[in-house]
C-alpha atoms as a PDB file:
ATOM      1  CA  UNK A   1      94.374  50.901 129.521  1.00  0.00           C
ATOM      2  CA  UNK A   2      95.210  54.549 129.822  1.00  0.00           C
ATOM      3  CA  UNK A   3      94.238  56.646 127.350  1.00  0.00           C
ATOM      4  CA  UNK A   4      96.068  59.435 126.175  1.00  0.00           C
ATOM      5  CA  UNK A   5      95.006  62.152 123.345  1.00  0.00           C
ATOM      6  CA  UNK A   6      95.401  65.805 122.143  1.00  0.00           C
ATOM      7  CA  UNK A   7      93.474  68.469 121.587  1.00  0.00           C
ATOM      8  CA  UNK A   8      94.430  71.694 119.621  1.00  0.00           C
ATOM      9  CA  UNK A   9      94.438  74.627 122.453  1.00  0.00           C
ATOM     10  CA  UNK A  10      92.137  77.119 122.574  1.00  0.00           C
ATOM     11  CA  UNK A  11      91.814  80.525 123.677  1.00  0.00           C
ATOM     12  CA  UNK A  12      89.958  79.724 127.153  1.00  0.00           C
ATOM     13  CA  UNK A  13      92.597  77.108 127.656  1.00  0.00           C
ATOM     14  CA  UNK A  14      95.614  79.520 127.989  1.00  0.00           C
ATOM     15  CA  UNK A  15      95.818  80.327 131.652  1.00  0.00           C
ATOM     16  CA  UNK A  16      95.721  76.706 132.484  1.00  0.00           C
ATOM     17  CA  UNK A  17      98.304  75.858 129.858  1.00  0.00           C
ATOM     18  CA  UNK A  18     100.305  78.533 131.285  1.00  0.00           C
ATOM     19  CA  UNK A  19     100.296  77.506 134.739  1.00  0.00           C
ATOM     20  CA  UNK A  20     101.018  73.786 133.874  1.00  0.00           C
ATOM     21  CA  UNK A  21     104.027  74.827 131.371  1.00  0.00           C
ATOM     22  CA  UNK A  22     105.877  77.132 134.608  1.00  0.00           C
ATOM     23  CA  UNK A  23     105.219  74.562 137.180  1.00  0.00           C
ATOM     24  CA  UNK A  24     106.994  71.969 134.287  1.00  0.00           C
ATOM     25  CA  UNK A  25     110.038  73.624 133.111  1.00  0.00           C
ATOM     26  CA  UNK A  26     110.207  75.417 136.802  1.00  0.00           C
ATOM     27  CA  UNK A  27     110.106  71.832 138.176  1.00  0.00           C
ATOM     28  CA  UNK A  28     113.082  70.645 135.258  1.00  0.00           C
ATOM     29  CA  UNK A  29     115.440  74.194 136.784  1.00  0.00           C
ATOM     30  CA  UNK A  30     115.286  73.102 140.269  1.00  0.00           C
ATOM     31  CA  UNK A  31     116.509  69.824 138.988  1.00  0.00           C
ATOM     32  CA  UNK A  32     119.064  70.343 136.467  1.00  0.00           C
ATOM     33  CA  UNK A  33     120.230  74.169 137.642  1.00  0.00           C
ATOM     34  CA  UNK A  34     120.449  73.247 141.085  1.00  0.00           C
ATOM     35  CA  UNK A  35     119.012  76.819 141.722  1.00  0.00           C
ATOM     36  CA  UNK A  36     122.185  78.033 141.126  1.00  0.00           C
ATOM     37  CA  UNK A  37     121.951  82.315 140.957  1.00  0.00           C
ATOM     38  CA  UNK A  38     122.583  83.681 137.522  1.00  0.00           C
ATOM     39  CA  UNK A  39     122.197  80.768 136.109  1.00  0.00           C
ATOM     40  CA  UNK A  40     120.153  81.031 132.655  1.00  0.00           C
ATOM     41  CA  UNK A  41     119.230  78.260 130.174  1.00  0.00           C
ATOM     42  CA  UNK A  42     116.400  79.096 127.683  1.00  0.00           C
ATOM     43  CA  UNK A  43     115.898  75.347 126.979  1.00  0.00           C
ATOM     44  CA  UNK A  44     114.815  74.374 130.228  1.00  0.00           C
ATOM     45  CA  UNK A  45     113.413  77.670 130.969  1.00  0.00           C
ATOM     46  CA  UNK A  46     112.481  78.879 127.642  1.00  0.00           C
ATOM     47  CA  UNK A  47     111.905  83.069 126.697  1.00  0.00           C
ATOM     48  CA  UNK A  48     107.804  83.539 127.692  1.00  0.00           C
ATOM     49  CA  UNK A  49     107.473  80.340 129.226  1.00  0.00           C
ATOM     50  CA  UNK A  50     105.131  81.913 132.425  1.00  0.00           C
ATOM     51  CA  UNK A  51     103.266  84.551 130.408  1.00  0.00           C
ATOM     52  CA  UNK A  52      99.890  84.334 129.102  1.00  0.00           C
ATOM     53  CA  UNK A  53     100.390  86.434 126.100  1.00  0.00           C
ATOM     54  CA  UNK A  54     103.197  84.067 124.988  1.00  0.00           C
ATOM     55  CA  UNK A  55     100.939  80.937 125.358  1.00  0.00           C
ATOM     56  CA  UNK A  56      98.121  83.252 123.550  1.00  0.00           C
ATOM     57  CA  UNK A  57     101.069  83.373 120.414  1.00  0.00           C
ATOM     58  CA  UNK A  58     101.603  80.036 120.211  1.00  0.00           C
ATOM     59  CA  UNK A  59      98.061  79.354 120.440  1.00  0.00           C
ATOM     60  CA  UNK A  60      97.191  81.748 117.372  1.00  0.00           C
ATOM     61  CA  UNK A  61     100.408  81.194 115.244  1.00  0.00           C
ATOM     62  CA  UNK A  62     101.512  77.781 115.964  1.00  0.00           C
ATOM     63  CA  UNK A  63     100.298  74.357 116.132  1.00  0.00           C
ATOM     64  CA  UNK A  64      99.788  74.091 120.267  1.00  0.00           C
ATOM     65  CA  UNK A  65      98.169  70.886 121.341  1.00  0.00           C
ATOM     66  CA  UNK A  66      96.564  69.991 124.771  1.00  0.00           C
ATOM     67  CA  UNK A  67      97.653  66.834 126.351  1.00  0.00           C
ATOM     68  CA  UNK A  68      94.587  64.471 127.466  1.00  0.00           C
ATOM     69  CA  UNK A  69      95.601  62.081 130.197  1.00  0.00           C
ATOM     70  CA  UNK A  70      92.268  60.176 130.771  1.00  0.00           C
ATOM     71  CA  UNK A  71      90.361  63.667 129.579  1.00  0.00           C
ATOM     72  CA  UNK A  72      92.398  65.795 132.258  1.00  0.00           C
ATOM     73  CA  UNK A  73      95.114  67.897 130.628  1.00  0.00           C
ATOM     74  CA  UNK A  74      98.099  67.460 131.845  1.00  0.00           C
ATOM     75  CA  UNK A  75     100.690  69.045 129.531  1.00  0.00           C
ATOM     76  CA  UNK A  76     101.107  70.689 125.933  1.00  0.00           C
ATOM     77  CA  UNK A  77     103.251  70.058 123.067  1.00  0.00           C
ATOM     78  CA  UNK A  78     104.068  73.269 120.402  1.00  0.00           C
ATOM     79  CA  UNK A  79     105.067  72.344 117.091  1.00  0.00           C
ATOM     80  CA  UNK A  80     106.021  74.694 114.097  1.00  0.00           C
ATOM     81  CA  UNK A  81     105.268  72.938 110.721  1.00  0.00           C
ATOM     82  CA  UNK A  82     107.253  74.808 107.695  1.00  0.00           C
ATOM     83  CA  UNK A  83     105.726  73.602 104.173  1.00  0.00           C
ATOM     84  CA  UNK A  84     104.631  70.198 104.084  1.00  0.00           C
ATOM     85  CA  UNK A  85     107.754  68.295 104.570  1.00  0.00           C
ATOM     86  CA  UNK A  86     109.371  70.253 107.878  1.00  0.00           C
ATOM     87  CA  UNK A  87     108.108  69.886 111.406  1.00  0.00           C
ATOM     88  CA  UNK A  88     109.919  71.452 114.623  1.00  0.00           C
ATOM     89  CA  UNK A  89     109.092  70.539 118.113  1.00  0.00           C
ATOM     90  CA  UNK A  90     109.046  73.791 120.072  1.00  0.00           C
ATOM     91  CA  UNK A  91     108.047  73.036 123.611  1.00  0.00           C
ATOM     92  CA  UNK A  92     106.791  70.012 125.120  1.00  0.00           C
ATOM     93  CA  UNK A  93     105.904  70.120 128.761  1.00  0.00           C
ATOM     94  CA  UNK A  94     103.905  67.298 131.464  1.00  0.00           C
ATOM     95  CA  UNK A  95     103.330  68.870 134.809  1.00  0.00           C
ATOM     96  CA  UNK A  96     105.987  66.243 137.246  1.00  0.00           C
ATOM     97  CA  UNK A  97     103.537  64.105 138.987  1.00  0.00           C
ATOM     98  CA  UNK A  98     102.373  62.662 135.339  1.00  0.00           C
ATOM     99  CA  UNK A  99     105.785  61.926 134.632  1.00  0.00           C
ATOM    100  CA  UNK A 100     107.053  58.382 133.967  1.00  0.00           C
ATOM    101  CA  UNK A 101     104.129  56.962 132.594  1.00  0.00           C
ATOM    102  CA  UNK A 102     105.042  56.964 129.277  1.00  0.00           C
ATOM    103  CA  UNK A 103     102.910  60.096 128.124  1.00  0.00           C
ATOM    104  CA  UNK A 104     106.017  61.641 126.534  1.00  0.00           C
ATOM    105  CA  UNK A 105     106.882  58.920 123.473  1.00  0.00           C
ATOM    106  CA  UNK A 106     102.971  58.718 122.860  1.00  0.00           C
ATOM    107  CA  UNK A 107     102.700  62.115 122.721  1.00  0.00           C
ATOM    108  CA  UNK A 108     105.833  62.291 119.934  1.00  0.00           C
ATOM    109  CA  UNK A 109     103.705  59.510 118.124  1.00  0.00           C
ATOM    110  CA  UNK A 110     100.588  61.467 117.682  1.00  0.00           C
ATOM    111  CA  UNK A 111     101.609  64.657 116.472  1.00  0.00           C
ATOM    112  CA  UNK A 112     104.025  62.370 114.125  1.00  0.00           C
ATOM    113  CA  UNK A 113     100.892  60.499 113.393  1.00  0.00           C
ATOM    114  CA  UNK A 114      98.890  63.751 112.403  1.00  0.00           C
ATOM    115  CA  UNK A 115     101.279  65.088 109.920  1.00  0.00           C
ATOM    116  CA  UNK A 116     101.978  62.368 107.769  1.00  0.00           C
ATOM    117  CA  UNK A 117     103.948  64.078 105.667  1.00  0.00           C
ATOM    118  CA  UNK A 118     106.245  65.513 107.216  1.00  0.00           C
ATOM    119  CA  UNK A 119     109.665  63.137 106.758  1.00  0.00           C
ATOM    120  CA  UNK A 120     111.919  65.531 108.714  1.00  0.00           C
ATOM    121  CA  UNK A 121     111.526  66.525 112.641  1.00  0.00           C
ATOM    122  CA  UNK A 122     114.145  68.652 114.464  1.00  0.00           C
ATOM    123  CA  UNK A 123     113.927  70.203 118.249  1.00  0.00           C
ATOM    124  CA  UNK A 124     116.714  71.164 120.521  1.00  0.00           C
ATOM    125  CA  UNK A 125     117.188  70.063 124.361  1.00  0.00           C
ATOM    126  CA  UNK A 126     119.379  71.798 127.126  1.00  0.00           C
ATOM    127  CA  UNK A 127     122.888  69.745 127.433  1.00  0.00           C
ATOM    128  CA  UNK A 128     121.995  69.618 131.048  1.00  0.00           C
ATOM    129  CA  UNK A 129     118.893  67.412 130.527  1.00  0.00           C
ATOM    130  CA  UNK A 130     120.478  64.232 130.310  1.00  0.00           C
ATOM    131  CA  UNK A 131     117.015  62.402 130.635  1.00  0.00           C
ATOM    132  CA  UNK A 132     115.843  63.688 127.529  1.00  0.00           C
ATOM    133  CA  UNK A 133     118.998  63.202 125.674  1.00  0.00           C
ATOM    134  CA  UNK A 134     118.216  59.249 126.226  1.00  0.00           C
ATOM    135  CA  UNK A 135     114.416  59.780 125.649  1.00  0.00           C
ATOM    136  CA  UNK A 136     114.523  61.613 122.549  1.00  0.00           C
ATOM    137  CA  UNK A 137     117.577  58.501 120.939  1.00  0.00           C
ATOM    138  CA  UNK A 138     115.349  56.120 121.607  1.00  0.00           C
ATOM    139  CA  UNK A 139     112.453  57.850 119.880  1.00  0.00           C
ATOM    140  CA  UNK A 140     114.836  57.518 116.461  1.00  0.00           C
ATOM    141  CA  UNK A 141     116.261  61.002 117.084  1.00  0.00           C
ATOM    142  CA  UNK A 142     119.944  61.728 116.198  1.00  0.00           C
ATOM    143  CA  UNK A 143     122.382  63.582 117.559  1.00  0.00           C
ATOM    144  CA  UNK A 144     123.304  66.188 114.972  1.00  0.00           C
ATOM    145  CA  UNK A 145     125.063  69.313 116.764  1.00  0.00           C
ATOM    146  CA  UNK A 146     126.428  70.055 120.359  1.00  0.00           C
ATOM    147  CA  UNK A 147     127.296  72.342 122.668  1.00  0.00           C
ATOM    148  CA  UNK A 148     128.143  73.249 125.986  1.00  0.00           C
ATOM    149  CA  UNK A 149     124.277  74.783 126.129  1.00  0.00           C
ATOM    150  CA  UNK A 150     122.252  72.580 123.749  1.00  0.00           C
ATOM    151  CA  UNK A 151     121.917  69.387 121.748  1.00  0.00           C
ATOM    152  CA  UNK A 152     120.159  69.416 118.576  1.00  0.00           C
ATOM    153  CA  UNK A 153     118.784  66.190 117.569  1.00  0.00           C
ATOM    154  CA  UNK A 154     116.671  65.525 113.964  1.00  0.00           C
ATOM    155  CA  UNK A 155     114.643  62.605 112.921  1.00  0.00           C
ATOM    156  CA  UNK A 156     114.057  61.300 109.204  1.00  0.00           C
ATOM    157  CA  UNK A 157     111.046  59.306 108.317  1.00  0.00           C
ATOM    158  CA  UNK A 158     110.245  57.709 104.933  1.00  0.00           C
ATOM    159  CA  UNK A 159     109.003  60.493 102.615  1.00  0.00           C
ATOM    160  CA  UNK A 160     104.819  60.619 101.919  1.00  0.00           C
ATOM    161  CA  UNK A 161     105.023  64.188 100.465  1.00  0.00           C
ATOM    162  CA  UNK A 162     103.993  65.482  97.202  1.00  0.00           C
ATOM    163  CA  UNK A 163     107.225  66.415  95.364  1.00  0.00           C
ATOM    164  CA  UNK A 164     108.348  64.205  93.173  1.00  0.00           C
ATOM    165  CA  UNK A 165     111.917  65.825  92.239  1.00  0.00           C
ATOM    166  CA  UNK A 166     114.137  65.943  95.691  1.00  0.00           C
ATOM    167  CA  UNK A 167     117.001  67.805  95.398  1.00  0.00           C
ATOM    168  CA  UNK A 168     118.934  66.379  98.339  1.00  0.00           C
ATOM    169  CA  UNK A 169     123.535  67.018  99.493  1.00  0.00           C
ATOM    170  CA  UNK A 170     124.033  68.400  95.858  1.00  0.00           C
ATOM    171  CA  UNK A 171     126.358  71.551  95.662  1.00  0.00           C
ATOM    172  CA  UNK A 172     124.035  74.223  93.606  1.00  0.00           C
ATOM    173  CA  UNK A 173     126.596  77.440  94.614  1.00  0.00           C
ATOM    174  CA  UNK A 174     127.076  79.847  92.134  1.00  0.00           C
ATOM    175  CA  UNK A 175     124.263  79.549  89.817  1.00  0.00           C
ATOM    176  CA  UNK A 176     121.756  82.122  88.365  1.00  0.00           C
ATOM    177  CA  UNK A 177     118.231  81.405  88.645  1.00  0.00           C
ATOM    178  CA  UNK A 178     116.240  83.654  86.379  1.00  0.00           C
ATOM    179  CA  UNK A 179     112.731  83.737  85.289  1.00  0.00           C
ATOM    180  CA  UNK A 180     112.007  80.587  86.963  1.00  0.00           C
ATOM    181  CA  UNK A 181     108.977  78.931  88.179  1.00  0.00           C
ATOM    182  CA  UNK A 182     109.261  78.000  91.960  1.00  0.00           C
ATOM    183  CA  UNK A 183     106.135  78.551  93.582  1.00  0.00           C
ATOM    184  CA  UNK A 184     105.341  75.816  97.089  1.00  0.00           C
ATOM    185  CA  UNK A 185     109.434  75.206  96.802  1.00  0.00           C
ATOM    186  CA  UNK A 186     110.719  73.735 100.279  1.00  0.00           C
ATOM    187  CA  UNK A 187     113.783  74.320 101.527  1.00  0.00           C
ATOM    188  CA  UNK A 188     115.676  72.702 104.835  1.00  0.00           C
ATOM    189  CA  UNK A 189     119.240  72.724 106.216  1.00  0.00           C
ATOM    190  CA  UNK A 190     120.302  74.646 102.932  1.00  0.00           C
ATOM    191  CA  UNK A 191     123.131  77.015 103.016  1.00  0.00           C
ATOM    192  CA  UNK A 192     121.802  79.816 100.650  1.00  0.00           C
ATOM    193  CA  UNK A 193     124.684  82.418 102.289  1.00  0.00           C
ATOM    194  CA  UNK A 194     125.626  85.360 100.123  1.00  0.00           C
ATOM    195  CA  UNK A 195     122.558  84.649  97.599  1.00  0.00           C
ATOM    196  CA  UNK A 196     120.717  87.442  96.063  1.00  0.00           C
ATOM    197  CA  UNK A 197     116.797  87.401  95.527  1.00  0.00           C
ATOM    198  CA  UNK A 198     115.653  90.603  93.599  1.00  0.00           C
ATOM    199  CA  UNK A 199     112.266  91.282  91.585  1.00  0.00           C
ATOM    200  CA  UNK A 200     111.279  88.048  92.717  1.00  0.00           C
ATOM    201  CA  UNK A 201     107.449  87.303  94.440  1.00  0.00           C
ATOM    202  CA  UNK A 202     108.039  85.618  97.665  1.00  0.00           C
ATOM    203  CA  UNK A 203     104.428  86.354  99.098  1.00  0.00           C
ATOM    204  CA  UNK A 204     103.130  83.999 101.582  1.00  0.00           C
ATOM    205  CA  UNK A 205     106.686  82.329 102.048  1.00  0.00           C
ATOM    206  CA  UNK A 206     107.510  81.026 105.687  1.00  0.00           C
ATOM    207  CA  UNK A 207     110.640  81.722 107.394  1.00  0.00           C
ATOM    208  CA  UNK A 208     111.012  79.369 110.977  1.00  0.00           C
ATOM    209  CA  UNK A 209     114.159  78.746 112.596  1.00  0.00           C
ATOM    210  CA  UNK A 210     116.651  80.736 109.894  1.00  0.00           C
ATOM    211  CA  UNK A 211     119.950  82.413 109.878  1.00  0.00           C
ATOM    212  CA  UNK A 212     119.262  85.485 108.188  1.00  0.00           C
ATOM    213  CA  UNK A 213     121.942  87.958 110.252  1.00  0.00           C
ATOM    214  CA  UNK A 214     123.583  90.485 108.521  1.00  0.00           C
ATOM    215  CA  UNK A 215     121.069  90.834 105.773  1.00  0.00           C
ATOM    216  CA  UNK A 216     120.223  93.536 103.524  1.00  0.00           C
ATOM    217  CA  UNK A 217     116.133  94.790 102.595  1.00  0.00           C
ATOM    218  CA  UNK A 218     115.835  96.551 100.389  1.00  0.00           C
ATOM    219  CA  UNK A 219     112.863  98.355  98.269  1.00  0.00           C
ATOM    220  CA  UNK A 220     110.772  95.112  99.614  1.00  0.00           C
ATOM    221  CA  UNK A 221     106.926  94.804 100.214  1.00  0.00           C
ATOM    222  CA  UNK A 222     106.810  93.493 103.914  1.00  0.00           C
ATOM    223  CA  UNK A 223     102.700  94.378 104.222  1.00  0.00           C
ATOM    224  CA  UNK A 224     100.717  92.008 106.335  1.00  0.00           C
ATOM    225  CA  UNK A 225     103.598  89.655 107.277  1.00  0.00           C
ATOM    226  CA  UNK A 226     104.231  88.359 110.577  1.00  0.00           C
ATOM    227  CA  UNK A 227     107.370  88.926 113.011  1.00  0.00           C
ATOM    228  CA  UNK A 228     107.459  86.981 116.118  1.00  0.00           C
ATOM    229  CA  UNK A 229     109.758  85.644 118.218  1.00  0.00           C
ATOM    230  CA  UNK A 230     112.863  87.225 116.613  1.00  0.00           C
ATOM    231  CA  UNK A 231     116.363  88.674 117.369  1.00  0.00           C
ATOM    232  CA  UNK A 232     116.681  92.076 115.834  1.00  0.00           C
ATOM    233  CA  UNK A 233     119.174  93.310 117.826  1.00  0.00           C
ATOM    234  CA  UNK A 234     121.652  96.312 116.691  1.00  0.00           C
ATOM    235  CA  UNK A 235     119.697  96.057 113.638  1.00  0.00           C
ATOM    236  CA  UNK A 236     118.832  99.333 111.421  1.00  0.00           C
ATOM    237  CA  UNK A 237     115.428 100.571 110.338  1.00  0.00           C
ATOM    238  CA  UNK A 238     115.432 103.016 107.960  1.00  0.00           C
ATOM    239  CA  UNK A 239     112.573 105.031 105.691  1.00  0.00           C
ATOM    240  CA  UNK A 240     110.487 102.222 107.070  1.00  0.00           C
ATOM    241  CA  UNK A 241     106.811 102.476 106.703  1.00  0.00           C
ATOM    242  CA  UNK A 242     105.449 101.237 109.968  1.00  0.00           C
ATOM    243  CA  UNK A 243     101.533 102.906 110.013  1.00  0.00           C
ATOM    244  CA  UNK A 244      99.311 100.352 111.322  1.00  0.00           C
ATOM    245  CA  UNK A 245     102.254  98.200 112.474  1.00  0.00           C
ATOM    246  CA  UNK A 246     101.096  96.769 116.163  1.00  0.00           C
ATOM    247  CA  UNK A 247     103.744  95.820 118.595  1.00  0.00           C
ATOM    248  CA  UNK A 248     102.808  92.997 121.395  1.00  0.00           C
ATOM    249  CA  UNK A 249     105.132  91.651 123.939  1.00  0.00           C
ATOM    250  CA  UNK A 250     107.939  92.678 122.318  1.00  0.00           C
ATOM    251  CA  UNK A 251     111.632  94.019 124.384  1.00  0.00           C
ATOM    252  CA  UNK A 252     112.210  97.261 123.211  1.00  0.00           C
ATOM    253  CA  UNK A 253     114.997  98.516 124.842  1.00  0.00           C
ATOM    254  CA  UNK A 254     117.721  97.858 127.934  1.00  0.00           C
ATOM    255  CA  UNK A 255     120.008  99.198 129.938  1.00  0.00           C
ATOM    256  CA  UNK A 256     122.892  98.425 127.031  1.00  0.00           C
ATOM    257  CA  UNK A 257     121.261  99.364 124.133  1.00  0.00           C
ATOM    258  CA  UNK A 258     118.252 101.254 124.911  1.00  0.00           C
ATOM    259  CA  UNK A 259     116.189 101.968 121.790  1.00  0.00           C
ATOM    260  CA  UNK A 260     116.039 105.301 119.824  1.00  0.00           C
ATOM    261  CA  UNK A 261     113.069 107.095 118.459  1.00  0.00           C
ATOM    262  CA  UNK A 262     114.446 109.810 116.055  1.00  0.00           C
ATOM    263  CA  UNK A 263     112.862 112.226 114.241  1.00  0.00           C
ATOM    264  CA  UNK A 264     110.220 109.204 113.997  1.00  0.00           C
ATOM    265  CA  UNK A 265     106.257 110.592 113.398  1.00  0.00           C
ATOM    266  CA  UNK A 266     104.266 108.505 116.381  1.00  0.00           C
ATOM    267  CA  UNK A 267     101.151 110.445 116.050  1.00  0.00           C
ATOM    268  CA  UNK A 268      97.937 108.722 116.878  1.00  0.00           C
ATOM    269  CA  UNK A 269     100.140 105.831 118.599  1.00  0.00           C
ATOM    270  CA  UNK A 270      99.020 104.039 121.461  1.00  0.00           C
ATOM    271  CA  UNK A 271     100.999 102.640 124.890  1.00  0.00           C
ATOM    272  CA  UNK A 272      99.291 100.199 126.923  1.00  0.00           C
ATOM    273  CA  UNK A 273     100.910  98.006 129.749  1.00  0.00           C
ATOM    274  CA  UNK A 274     104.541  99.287 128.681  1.00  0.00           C
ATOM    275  CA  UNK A 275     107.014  99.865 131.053  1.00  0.00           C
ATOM    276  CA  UNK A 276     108.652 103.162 130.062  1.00  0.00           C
ATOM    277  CA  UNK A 277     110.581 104.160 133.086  1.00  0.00           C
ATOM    278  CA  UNK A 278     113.663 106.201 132.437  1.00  0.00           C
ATOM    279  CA  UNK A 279     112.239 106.978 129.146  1.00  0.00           C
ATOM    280  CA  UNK A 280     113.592 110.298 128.122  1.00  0.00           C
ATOM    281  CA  UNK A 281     111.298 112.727 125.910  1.00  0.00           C
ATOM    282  CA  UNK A 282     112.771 115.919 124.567  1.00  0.00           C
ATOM    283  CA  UNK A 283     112.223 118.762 121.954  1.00  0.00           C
ATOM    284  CA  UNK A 284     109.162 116.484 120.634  1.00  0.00           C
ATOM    285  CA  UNK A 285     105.373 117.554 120.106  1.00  0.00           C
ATOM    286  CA  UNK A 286     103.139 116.954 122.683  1.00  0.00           C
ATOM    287  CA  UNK A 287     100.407 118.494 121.785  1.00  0.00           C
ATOM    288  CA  UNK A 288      96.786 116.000 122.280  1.00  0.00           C
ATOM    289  CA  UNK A 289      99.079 113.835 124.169  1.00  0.00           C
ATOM    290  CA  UNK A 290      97.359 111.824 127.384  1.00  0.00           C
ATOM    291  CA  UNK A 291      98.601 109.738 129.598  1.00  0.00           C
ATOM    292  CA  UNK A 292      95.963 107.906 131.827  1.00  0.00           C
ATOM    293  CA  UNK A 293      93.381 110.641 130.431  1.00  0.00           C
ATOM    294  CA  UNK A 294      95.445 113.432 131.688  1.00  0.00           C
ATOM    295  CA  UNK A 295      96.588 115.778 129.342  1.00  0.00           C
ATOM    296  CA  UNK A 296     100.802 116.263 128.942  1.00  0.00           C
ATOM    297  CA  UNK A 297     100.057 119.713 127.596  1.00  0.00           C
ATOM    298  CA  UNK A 298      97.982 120.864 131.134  1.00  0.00           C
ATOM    299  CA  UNK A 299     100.596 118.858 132.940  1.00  0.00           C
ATOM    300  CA  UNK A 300     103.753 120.700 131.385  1.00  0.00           C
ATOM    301  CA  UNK A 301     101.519 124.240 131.958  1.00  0.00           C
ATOM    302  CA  UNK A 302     100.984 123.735 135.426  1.00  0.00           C
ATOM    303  CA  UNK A 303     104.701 122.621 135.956  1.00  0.00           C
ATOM    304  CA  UNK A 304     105.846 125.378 134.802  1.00  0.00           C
ATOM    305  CA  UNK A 305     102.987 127.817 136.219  1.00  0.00           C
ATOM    306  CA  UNK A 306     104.838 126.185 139.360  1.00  0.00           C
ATOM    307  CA  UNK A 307     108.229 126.768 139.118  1.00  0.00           C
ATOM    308  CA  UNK A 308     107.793 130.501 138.408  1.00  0.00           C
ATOM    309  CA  UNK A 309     105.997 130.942 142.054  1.00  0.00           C
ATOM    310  CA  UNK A 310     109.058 129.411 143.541  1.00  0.00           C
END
């Protein structure tokens, strides 16, 4: 009988995990894009999926699994796990020639097996993958939103959780909470648009997979959160606090909207493995600046020690 297990990833596994996850979802685009140029889909090739660092992410921050066949790994499966109640199935790759063998649905079964209590399960597929459109229904997933890019599909499971009030399709708009006791409160698929939190302790709350454009923070303590794998774009920063802030794999800029350091104090900050070509650098102080060990002060003197012989 073949045996088939996981094992939470470590950090010696991620090069492997990387490799097997590209030659996966690489394997999917040749079948479902048709290698078609221009053609983008970040479900079947998702944002990171061949880099290292991203695996090393998931690896720290999620829940990333190794899957076993027979003790050889073969594939991984990233889940996000909000509360105690929520679970989200990221990315789930086996490399093609273990394919078919019915790794996939047993794979489903043991991460549902080791979090018991989680009675929700959502994940999204491409709308090209028609496969796992059919794989996913007859795992007891339902169809709950399309589109012309993805399909997002949720499964319910008979609740084992802790809470004993469940406040479930009841119409709560327009009410004033105040003073209220709240703390290890879980909330999924709730529209809280509009709504207003202020002098309220939210430490240690957990944000996944959550509208939250065209918000306002304000006068809000934001020390050692985490922010990862967000869309920030044409947002505003402003009389932001950002010492000790570290930024890792992160897009800061493009040809559209390139991004704009302004009268912004960077002292003491280091770049390493950043691509900063065209970066433009005026009327700003230089001096104890390096790059590669070479000093931009020296640099600038001999430039223009240079110019003036010419």
């Amino acid at each position: 009988m073949t045996t088939i297990t996981l094992q939470k990833a470590k950090h010696e596994d991620v090069s492997v995990l990387t490799s097997k996850m590209k030659e996966t979802f690489d394997h999917e685009a040749e079948r479902w894009l048709d290698n078609t140029p221009g053609v983008i889909d970040d479900n079947i090739q998702p944002p990171g999926y061949s880099d290292e660092e991203m695996t090393l992410y998931m690896i720290n921050h999620l829940h990333y699994y190794k899957i076993l066949l027979e003790n050889r790994l073969v594939g991984g499966i990233v889940v996000t796990i909000s509360g105690s109640s929520y679970g989200r199935i990221d990315r789930i790759f086996i490399e093609p020639n273990s394919q078919g063998k019915g790794i996939g649905s047993k794979v489903i079964h043991l991460v549902e097996e080791l979090y018991p209590t989680v009675y929700t399960w959502d994940l999204e597929t491409s709308s090209r993958q028609l496969s796992n459109h059919y794989f996913y229904e007859k795992l007891g997933y339902i169809l709950v939103f399309k589109s012309d890019e993805e399909y997002c599909y949720i499964k319910k499971k008979k609740r084992k959780n802790k809470y004993s009030i469940i406040q479930s399709e009841k119409d709560l708009s327009n009410i004033q909470y105040e003073q209220n006791q709240m703390h290890h409160s879980e909330f999924y698929q709730t529209n809280l648009e509009n709504s207003s939190f202020s002098n309220s302790n939210l430490m240690k709350s957990h944000f996944s997979n959550c509208n939250l454009s065209s918000s306002t923070f304000q006068n809000i303590n934001l020390r050692n959160n985490l922010f990862a794998d967000l869309n920030m774009s044409c947002s505003v920063i402003n009389h932001v606090n950002l010492s000790g802030v570290q930024f890792t794999n992160c897009v800061l800029g493009k040809e559209i909207n390139p991004l704009r350091f302004n009268k912004t104090n960077l002292s003491g900050t280091t770049f390493e493995k950043c691509d900063l070509s065209n970066a433009l650098i005026e009327n700003c102080d230089v001096k104890g600046m390096k790059i590669n060990g070479i000093s931009i002060e020296e640099l600038v003197e001999d430039y223009r020690k240079d110019n003036k012989s010419l």
